[in-house]
N, C-alpha and C. Protein backbone atom coordinates (compact mmCIF):
# COMPACT_ATOMS: atom_id res chain seq x y z
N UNK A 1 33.50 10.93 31.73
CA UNK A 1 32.66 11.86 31.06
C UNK A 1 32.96 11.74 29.58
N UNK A 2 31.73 11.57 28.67
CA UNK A 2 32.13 11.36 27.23
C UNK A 2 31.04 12.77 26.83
N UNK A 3 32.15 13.53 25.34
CA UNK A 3 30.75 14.47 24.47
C UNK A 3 31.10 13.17 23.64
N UNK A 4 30.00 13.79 22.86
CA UNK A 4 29.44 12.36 21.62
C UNK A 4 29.27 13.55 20.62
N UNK A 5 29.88 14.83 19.95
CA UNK A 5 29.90 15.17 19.02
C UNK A 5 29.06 14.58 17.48
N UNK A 6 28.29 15.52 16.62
CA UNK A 6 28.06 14.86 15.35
C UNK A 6 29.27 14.81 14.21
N UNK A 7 29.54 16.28 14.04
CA UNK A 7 30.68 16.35 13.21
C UNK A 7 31.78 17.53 13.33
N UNK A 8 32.66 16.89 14.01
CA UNK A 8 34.14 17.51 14.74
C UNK A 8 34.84 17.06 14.30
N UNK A 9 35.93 17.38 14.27
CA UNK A 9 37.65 16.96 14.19
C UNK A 9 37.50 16.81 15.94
N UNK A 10 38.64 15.45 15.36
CA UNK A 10 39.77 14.86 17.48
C UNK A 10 39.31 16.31 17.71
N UNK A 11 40.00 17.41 17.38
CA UNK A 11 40.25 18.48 18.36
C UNK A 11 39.10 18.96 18.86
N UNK A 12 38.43 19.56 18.31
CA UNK A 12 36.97 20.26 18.38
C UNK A 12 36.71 19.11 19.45
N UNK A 13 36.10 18.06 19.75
CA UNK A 13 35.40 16.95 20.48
C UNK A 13 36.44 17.11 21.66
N UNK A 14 37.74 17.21 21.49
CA UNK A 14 38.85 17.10 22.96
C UNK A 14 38.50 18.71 23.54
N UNK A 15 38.27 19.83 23.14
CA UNK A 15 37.64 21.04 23.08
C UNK A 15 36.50 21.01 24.42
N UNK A 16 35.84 20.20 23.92
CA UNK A 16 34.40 20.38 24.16
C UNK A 16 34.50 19.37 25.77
N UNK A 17 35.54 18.19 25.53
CA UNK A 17 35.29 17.62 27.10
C UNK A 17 35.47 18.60 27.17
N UNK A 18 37.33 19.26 27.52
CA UNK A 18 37.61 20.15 28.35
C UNK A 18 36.54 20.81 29.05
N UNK A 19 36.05 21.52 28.17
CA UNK A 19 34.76 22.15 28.62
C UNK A 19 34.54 21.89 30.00
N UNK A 20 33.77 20.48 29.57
CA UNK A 20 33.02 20.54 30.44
C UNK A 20 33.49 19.61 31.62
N UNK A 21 34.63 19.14 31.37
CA UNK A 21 35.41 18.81 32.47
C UNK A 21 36.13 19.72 33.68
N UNK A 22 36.64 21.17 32.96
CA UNK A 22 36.77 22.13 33.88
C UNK A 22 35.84 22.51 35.00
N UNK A 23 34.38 22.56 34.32
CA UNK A 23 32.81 22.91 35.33
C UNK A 23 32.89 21.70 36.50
N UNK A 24 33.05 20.15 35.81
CA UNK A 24 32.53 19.12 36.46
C UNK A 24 33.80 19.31 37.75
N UNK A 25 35.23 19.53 37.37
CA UNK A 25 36.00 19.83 38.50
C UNK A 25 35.79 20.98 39.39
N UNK A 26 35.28 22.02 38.86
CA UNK A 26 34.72 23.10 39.52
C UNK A 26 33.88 22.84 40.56
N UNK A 27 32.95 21.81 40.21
CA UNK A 27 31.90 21.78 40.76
C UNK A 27 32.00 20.49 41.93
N UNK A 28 33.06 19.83 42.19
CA UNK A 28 33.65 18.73 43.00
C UNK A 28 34.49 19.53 43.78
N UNK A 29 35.45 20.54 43.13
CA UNK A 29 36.33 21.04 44.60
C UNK A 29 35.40 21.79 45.03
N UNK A 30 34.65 22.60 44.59
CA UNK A 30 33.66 23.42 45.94
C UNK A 30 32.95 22.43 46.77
N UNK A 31 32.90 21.45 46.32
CA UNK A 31 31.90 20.47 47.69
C UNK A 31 32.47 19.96 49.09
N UNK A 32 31.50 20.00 49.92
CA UNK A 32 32.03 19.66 50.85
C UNK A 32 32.50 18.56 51.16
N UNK A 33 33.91 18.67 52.24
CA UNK A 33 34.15 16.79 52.11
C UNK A 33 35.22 16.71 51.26
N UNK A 34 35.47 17.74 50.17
CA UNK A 34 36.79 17.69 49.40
C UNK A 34 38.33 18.27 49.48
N UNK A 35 39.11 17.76 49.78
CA UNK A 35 40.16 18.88 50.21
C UNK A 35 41.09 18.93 49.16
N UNK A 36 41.86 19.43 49.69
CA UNK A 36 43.08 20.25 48.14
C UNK A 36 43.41 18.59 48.34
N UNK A 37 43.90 18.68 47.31
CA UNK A 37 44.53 17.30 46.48
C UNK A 37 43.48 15.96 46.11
N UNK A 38 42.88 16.28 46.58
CA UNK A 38 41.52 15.39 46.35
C UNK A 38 41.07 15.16 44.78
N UNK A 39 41.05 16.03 44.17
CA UNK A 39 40.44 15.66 42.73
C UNK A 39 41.74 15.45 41.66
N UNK A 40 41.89 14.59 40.94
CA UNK A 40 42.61 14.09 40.33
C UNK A 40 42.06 13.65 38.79
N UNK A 41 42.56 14.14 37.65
CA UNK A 41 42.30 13.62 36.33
C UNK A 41 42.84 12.53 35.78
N UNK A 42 42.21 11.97 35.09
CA UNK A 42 42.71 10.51 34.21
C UNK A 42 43.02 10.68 33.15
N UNK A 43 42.91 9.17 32.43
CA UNK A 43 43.19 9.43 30.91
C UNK A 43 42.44 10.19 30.08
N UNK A 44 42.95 10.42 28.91
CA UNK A 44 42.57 11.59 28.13
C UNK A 44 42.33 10.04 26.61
N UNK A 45 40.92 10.18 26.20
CA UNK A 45 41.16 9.24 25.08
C UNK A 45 40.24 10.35 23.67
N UNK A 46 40.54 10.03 22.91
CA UNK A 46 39.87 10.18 21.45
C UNK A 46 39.82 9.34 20.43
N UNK A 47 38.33 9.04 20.22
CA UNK A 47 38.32 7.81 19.64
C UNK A 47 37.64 8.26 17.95
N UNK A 48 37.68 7.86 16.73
CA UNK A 48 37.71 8.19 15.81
C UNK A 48 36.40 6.83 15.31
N UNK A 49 35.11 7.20 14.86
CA UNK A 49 34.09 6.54 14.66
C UNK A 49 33.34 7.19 13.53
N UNK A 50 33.38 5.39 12.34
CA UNK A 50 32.75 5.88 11.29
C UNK A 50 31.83 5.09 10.93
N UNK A 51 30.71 5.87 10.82
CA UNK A 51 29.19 5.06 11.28
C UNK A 51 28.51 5.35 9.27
N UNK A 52 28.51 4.93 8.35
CA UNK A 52 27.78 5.09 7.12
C UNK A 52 28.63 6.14 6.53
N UNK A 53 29.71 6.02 6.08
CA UNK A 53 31.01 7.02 5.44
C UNK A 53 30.91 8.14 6.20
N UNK A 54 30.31 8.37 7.43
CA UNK A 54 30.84 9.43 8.07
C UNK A 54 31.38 8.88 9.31
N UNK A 55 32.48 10.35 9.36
CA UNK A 55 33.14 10.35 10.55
C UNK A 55 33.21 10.90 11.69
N UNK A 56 33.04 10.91 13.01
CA UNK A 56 32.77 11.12 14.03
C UNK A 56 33.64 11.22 15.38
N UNK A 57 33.94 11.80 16.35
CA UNK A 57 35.10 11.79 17.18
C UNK A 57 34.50 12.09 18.77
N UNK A 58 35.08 10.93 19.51
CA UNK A 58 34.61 11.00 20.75
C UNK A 58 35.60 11.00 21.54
N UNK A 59 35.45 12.08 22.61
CA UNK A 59 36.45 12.53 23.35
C UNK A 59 35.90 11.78 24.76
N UNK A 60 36.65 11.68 25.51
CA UNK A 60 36.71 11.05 26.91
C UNK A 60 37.60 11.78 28.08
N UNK A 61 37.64 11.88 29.33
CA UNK A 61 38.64 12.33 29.99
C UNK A 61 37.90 11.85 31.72
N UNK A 62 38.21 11.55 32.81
CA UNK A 62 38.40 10.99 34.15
C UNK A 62 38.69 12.04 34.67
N UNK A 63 37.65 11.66 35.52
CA UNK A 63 37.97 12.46 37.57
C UNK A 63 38.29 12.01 38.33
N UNK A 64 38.80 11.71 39.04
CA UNK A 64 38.80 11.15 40.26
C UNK A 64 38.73 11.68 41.48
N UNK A 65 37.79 11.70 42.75
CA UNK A 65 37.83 12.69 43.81
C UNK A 65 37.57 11.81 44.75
N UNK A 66 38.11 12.37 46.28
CA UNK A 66 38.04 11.31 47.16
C UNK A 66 37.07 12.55 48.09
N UNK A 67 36.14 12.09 48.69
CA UNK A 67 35.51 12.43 49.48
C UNK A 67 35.32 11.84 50.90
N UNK A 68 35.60 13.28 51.78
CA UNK A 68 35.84 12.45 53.08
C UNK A 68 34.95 12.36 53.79
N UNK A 69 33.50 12.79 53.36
CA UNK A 69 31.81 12.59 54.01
C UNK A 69 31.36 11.55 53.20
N UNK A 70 31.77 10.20 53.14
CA UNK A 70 31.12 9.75 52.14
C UNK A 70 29.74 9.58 52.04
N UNK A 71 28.80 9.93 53.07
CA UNK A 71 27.60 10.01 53.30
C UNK A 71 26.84 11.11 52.54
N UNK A 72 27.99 12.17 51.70
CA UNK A 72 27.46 12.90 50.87
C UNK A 72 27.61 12.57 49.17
N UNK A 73 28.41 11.04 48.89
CA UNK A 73 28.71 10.59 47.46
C UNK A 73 27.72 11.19 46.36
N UNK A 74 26.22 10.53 47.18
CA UNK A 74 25.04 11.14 46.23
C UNK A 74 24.74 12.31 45.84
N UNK A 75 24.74 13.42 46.21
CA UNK A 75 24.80 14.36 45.92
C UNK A 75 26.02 15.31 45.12
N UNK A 76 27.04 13.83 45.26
CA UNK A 76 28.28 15.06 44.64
C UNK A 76 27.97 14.17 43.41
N UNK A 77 27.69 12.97 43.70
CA UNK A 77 27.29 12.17 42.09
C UNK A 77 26.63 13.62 40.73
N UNK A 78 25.38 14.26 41.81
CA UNK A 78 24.00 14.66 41.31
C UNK A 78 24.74 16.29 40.94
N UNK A 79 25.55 16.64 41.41
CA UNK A 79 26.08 17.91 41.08
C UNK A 79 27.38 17.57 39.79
N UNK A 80 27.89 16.71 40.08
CA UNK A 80 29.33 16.27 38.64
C UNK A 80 28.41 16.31 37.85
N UNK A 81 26.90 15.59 37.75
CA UNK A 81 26.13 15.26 36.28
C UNK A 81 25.76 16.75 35.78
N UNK A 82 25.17 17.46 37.13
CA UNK A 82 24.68 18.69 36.58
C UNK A 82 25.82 19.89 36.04
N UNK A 83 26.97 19.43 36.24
CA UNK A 83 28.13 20.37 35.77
C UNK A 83 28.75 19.93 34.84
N UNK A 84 27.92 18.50 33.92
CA UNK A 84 28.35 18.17 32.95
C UNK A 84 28.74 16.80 32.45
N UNK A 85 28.83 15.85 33.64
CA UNK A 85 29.75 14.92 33.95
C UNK A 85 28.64 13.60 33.22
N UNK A 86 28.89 12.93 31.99
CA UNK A 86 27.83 12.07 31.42
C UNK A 86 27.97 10.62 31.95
N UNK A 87 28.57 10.34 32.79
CA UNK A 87 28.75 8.75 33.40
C UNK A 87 29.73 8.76 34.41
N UNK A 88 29.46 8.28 35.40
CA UNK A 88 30.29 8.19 36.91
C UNK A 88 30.89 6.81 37.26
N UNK A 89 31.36 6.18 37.97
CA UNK A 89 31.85 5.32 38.34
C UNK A 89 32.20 5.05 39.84
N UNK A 90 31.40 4.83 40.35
CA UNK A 90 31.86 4.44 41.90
C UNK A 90 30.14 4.96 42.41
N UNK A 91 30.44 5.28 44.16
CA UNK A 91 31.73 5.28 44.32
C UNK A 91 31.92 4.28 45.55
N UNK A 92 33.65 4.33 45.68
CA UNK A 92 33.84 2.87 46.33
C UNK A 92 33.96 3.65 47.77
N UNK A 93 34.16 2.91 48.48
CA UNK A 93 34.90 3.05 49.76
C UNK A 93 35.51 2.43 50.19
N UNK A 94 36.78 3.15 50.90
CA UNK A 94 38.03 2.36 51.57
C UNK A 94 38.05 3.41 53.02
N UNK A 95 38.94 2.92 54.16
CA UNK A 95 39.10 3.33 55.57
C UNK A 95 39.12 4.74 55.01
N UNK A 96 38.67 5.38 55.76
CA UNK A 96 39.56 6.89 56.25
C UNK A 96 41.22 6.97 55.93
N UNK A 97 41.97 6.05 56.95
CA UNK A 97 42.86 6.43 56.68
C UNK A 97 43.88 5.55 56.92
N UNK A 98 43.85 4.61 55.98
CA UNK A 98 44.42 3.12 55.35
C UNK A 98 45.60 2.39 56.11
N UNK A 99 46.46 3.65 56.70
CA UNK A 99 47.95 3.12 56.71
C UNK A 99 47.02 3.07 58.58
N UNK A 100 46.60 3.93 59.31
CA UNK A 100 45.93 3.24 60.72
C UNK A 100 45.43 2.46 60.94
N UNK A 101 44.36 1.97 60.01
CA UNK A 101 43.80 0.97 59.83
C UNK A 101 44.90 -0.70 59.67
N UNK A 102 45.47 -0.25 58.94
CA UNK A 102 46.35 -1.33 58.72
C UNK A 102 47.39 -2.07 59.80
N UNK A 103 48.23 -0.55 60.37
CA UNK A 103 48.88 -1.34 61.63
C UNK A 103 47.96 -1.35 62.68
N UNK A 104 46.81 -0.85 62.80
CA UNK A 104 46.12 -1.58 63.70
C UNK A 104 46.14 -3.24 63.92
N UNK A 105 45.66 -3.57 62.75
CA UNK A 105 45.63 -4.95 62.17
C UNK A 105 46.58 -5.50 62.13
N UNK A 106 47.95 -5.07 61.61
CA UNK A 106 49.12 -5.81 61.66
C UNK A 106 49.78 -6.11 63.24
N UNK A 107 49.69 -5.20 63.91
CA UNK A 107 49.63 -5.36 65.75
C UNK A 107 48.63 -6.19 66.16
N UNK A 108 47.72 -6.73 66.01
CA UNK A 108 46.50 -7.55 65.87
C UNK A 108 47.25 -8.73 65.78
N UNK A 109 47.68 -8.54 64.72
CA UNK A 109 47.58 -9.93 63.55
C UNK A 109 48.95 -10.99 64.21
N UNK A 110 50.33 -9.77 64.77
CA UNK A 110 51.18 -10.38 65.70
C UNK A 110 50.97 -10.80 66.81
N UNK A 111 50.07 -10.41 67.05
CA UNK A 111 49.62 -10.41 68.99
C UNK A 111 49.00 -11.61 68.66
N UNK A 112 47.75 -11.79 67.91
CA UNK A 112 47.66 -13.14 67.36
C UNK A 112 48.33 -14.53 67.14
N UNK A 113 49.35 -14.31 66.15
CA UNK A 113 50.40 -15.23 66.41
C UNK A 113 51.45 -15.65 67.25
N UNK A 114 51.18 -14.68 68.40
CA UNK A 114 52.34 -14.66 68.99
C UNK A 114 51.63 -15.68 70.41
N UNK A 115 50.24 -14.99 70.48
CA UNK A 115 49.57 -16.23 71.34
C UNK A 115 49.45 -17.80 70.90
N UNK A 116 48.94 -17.61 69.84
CA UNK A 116 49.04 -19.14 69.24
C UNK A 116 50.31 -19.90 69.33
N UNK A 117 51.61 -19.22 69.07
CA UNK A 117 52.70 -19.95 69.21
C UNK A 117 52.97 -20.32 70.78
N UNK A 118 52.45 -19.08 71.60
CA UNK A 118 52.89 -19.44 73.28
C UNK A 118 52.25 -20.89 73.39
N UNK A 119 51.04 -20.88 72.78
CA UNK A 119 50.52 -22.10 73.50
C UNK A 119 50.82 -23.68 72.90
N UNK A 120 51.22 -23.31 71.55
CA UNK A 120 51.96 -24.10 70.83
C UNK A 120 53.55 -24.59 71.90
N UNK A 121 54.68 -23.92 71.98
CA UNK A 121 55.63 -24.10 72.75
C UNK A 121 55.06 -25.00 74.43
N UNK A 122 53.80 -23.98 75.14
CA UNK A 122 53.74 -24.71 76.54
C UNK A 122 53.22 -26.17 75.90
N UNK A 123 52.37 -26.37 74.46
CA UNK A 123 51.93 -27.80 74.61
C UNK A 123 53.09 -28.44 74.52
N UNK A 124 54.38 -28.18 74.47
CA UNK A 124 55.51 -28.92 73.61
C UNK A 124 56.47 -28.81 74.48
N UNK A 125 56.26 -28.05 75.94
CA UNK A 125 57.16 -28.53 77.01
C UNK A 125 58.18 -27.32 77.25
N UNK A 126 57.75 -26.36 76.31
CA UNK A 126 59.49 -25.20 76.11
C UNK A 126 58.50 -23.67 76.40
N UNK A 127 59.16 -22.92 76.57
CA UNK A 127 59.09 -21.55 76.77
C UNK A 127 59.47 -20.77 75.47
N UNK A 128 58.39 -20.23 75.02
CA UNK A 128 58.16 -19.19 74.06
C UNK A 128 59.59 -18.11 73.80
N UNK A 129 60.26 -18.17 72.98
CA UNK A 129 61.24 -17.31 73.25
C UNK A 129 60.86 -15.85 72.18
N UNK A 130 62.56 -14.96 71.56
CA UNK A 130 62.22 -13.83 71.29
C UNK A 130 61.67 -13.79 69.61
N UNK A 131 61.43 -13.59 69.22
CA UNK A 131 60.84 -13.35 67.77
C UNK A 131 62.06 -13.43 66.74
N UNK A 132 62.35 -14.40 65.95
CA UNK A 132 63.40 -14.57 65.36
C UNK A 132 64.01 -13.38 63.53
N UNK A 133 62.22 -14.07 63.43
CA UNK A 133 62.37 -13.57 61.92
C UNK A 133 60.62 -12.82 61.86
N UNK A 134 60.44 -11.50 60.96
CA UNK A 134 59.20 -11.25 60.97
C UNK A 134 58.95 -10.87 59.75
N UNK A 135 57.76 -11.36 58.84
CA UNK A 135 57.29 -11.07 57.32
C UNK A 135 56.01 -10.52 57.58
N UNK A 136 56.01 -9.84 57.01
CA UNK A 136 54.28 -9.30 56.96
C UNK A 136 53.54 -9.15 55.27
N UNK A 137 52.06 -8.81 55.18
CA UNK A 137 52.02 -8.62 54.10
C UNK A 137 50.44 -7.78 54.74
N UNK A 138 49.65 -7.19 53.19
CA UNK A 138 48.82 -6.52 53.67
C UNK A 138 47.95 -6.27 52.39
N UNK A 139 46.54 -5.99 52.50
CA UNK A 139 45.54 -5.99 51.58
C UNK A 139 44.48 -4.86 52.64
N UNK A 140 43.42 -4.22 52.00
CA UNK A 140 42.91 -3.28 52.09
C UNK A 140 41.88 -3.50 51.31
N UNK A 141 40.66 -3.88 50.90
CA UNK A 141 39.20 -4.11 50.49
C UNK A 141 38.29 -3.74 51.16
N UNK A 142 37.30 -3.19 49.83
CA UNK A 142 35.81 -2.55 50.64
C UNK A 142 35.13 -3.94 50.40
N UNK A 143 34.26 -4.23 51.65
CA UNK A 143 33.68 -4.99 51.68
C UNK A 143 32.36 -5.55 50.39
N UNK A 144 31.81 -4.60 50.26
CA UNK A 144 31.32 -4.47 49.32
C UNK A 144 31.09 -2.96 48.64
N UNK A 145 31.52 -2.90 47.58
CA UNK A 145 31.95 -2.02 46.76
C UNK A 145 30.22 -1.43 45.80
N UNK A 146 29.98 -0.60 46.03
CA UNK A 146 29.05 0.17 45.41
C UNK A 146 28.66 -0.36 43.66
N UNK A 147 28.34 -0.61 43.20
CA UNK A 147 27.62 -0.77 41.65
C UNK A 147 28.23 0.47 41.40
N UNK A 148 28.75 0.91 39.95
CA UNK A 148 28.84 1.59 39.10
C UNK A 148 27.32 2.25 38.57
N UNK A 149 27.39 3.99 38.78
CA UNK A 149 26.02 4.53 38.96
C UNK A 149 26.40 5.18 37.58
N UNK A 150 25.19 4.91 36.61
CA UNK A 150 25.47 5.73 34.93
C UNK A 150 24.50 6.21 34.79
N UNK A 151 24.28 7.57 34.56
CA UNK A 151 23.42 8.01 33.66
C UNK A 151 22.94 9.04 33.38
N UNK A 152 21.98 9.20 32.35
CA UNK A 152 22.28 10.06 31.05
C UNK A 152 22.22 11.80 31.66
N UNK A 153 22.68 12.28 30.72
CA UNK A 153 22.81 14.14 31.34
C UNK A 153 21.28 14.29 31.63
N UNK A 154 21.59 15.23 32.19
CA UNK A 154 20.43 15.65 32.66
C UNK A 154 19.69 15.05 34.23
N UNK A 155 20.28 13.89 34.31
CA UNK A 155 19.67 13.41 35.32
C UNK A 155 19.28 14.17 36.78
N UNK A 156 20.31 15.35 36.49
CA UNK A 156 20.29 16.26 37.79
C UNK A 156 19.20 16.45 38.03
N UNK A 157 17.90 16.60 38.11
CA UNK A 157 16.53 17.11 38.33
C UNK A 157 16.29 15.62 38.91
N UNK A 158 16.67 14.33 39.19
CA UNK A 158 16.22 13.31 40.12
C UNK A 158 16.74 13.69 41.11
N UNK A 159 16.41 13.30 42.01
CA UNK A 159 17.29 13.22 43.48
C UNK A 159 18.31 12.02 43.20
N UNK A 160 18.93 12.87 44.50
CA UNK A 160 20.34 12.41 44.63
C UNK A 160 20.40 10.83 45.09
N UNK A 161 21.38 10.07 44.11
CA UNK A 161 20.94 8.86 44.78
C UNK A 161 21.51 8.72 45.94
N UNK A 162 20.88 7.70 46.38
CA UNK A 162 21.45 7.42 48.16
C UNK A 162 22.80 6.48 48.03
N UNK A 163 24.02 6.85 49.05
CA UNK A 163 25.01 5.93 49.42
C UNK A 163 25.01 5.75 50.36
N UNK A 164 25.43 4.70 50.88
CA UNK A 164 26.01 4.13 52.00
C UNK A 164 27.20 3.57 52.46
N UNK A 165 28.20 3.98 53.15
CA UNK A 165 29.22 3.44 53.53
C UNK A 165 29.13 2.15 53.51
N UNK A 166 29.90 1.10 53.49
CA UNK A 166 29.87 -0.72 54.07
C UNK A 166 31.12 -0.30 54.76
N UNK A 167 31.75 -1.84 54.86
CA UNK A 167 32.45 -2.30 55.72
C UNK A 167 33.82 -2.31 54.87
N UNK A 168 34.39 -2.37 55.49
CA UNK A 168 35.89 -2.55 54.65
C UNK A 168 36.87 -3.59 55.63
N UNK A 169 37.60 -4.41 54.88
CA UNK A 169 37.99 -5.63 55.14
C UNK A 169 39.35 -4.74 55.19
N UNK A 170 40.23 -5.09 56.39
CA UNK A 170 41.46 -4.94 56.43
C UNK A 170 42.49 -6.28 56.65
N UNK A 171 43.43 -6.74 55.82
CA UNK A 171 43.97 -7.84 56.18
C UNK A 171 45.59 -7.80 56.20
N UNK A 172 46.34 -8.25 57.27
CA UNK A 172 47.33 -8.65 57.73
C UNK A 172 47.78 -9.78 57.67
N UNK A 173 48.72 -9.90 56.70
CA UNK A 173 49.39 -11.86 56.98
C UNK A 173 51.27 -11.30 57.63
N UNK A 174 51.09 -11.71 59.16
CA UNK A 174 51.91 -11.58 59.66
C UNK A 174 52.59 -13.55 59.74
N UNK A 175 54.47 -13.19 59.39
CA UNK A 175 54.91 -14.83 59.23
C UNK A 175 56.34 -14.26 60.47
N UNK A 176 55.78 -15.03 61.62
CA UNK A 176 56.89 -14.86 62.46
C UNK A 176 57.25 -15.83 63.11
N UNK A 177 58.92 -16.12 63.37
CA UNK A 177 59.82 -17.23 63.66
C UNK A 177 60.07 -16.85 65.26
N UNK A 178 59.56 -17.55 66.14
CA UNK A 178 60.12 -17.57 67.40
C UNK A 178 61.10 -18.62 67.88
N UNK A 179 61.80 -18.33 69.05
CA UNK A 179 62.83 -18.98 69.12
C UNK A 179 62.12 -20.01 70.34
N UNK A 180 62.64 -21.03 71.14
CA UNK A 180 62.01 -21.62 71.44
C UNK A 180 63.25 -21.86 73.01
N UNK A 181 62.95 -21.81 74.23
CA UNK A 181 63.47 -22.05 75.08
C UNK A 181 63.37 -22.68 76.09
């Protein structure tokens, strides 16, 4: 969210987000889909701009909210703008709830290797033994990630734009040493 002030001091312009950053958070924790700890603030910038010997001061400040309907993004988009909010960013999507998702996959991802090696050992004459050494690693990506939605105040009187969940890529690199018998 940026004000674009004509002629303020830093302060006056850092003033004026506040403002309207308090409403735009106001107006994200009452929505549905949001729970306590959910909304989160960013950086705080003030930038100092001098356009024909005058000087000018633009304040900046970040939301961040996780919503757990994401089927309602659009509308919380259409309510942040109308409570103030002059440019959005997202929104993305990732699992529900990352760390399930993940050892799902990582139990996957062993069970996986652990077949490939059985059949590796019977081509090679030996019996699969116990699991020697185990490395894992792990990544978490939305499949495809939403466009960055901007624009100007006021927009609240359009409808809400539409979101859609995608897919989200969960990945497991499991590195395991079996013994061989």
């Amino acid at each position: 969210m940026t004000s674009r002030p004509r002629s303020m001091s830093g302060a006056a312009a850092l003033r004026v987000v506040s403002v309207r950053l308090r409403a735009v958070i106001a107006a994200v924790q009452g929505f549905a889909g949001v729970g306590p700890g959910d909304v989160t603030t960013g950086a705080v910038s003030i930038d100092k701009i001098v356009r024909k010997e005058k000087t000018l001061y633009r304040a900046s400040q970040g939301v961040t909210v996780i919503l757990h309907r994401p089927e309602n993004a659009g509308q919380m988009i259409t309510a942040a703008v109308a409570a103030g909010a002059t440019g959005t960013n997202g929104p993305n999507f990732f699992p529900g709830n990352p760390e399930a998702a993940y050892n799902s996959t990582l139990i996957a991802a062993f069970d996986q290797a652990k077949g490939k090696a059985s059949a590796l050992a019977t081509r090679a004459g030996a019996i699969l033994g116990p699991a020697l050494t185990i490395q894992e690693g792990a990544e978490v990506l939305p499949e495809a990630p939403e466009r960055a939605a901007r624009g100007p105040r006021g927009a609240a009187a359009e409808p809400s734009p539409p979101t859609k969940p995608g897919a989200s890529t969960v990945t497991a690199t499991v590195r395991v040493v079996f013994a061989l018998q």
